[in-house]
Protein backbone atom coordinates (compact mmCIF):
# COMPACT_ATOMS: atom_id res chain seq x y z
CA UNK A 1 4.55 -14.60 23.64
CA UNK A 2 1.18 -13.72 22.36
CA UNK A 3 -0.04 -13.09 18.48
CA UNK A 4 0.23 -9.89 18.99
CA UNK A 5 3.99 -9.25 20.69
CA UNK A 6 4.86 -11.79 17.48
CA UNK A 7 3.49 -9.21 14.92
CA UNK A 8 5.10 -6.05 17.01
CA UNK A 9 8.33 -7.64 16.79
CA UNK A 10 8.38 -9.01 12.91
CA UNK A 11 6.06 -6.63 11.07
CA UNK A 12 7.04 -3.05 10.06
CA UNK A 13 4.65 -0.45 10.61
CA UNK A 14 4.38 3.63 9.83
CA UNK A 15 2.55 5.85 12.78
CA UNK A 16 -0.30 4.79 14.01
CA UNK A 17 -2.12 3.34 10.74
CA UNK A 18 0.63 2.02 8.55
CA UNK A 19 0.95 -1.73 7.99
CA UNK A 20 -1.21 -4.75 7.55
CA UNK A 21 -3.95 -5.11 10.29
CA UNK A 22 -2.58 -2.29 12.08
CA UNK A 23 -4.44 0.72 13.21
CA UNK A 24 -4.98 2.98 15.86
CA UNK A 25 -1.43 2.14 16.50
CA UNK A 26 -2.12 -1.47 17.66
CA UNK A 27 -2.33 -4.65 15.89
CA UNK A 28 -6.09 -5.34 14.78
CA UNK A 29 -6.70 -9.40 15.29
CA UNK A 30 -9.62 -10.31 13.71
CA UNK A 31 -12.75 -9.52 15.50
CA UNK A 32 -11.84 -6.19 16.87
CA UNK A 33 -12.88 -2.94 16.19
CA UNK A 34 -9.81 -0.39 15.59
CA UNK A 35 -9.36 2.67 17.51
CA UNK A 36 -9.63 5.82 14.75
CA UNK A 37 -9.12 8.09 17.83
CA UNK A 38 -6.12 7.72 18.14
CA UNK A 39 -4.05 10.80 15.98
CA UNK A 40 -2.23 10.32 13.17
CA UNK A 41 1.73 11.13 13.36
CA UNK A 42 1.60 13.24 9.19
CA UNK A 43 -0.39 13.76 6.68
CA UNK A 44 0.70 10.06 5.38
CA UNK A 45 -0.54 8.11 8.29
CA UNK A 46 -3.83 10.46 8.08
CA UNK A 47 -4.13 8.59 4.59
CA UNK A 48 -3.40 5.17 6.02
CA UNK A 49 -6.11 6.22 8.63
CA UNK A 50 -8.18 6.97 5.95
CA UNK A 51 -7.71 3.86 3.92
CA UNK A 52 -8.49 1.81 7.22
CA UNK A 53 -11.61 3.56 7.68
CA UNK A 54 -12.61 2.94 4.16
CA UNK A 55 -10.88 -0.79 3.70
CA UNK A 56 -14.11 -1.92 6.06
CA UNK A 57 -16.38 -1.09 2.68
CA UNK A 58 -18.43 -4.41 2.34
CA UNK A 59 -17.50 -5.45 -1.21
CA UNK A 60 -14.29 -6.01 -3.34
CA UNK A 61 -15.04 -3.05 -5.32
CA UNK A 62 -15.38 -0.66 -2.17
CA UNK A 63 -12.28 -2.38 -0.77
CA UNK A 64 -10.56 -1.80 -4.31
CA UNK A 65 -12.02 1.55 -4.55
CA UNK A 66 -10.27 2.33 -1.04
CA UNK A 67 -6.79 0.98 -2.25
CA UNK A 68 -7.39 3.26 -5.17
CA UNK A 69 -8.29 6.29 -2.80
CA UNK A 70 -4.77 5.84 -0.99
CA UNK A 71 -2.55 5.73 -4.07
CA UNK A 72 -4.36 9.07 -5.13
CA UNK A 73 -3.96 10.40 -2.00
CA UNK A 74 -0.70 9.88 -1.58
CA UNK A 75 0.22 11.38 -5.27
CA UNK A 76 -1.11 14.62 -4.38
CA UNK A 77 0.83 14.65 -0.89
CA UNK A 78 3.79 17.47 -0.99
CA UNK A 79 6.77 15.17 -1.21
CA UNK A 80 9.01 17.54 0.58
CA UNK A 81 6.85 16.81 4.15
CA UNK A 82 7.60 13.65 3.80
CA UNK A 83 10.95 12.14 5.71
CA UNK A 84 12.94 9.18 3.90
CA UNK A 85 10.64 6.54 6.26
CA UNK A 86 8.00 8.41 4.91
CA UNK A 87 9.06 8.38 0.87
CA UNK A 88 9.83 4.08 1.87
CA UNK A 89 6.35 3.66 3.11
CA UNK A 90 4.64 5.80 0.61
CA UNK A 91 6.23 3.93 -2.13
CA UNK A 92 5.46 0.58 -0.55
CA UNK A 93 1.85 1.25 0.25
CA UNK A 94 1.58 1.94 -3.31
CA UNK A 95 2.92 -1.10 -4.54
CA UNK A 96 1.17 -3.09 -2.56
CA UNK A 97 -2.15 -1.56 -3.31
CA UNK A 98 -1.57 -2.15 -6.62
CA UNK A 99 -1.55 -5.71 -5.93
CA UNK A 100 -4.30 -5.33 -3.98
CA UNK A 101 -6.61 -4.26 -6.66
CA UNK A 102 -5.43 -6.25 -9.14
CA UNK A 103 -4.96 -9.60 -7.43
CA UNK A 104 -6.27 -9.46 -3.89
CA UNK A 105 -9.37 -7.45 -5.00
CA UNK A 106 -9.90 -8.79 -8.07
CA UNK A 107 -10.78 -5.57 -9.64
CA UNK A 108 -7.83 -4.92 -12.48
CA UNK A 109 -9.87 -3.25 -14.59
CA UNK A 110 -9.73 0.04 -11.92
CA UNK A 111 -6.41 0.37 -13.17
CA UNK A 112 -5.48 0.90 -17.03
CA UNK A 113 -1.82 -0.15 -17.62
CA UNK A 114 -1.01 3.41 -18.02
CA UNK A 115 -2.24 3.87 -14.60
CA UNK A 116 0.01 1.27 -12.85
CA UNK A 117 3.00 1.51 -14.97
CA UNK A 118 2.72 5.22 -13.71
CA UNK A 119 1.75 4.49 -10.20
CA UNK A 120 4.82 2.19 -9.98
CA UNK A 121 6.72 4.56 -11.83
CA UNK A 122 5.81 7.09 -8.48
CA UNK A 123 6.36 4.14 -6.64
CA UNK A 124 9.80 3.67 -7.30
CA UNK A 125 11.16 7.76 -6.50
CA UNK A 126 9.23 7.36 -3.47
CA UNK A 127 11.47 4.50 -3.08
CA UNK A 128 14.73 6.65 -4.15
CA UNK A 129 13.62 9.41 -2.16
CA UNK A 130 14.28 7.09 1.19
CA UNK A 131 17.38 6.33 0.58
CA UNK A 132 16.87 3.17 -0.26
CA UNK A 133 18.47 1.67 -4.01
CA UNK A 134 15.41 1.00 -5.73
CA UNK A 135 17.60 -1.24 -8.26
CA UNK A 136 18.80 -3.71 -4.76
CA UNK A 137 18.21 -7.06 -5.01
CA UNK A 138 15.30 -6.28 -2.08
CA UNK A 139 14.00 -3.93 -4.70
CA UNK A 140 14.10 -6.03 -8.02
CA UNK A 141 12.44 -8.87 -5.67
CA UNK A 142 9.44 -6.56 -4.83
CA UNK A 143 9.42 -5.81 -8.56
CA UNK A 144 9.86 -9.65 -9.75
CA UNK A 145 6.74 -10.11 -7.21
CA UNK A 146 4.39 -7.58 -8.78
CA UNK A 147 4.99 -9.06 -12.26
CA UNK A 148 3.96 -12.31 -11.17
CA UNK A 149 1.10 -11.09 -9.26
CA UNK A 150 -0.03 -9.15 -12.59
CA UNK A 151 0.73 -11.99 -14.83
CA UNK A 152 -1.79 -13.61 -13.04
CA UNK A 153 -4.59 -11.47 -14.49
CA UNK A 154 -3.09 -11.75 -18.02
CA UNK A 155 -6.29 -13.50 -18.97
CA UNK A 156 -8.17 -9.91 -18.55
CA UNK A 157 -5.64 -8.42 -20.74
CA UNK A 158 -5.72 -5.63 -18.26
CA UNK A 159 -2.14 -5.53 -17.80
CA UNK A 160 -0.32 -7.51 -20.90
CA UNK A 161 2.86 -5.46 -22.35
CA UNK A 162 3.40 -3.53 -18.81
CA UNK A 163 6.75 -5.55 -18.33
């Protein structure tokens, strides 16, 4: 089976440009250029589109900047479009970008602790809004993750007395 069949079968995606290295509806493997032609399914997947586009930026801070560009976007989407895959994926893309930022990016200061604990906040009805219990142990893991991620960059007292 090849790399990609692996990822098709094991890693979730949304449309055509939701999920990790996937865009254009295909998994990117490193050293490929993605397909942008290819339509996105809602407004949401236009965003992931979007984010891909942008997620090429050559530094940390454009990457971050990116991350930061998706969250907004999808806070300013019309919830009601959205179907409960949608509200599951929009909450997840946003936790995960915050992680991104703050850990993967290394840029926590793009976020006050306002910022995230409202993001996550958003996060969370997104979550609700699926269908899905948002206090499940799946849930409280994702949470329990997050924290540790963020207590990582305790030493920037970006996001002390969030949890």
């Amino acid at each position: 089976m090849s790399i990609t069949g692996l990822l098709q079968d094991f890693v979730p995606t949304y449309g055509n440009y939701g999920g990790p290295d996937y865009s254009g509806g295909v998994f990117v493997l490193p050293g490929q250029q993605p397909n942008y032609d290819v339509p996105p399914i809602d407004n949401l997947d236009a965003l992931f589109r979007q984010h891909d586009i942008w997620s090429g930026a050559p530094t940390s801070a454009g990457r971050a900047d990116a991350d930061l560009a998706l969250i907004e976007g999808i806070r300013q989407l019309n919830s009601d479009t959205l179907t409960p895959e949608g509200h599951l994926w929009a909450g997840a893309a946003i936790l995960a970008m915050i992680g991104d930022i703050a850990v993967r990016q290394h840029h926590p200061e793009k976020l006050t602790p306002n910022e995230a604990l409202d993001f996550s906040g958003e996060a969370f009805q997104h979550i609700a809004q699926s269908g899905v219990d948002p206090f499940s142990p799946s849930a409280v893991a994702v949470e329990n993750s997050l924290e540790q991620a963020w207590s990582w960059t305790s030493h920037l007292n970006v996001f002390d007395g969030i949890f």
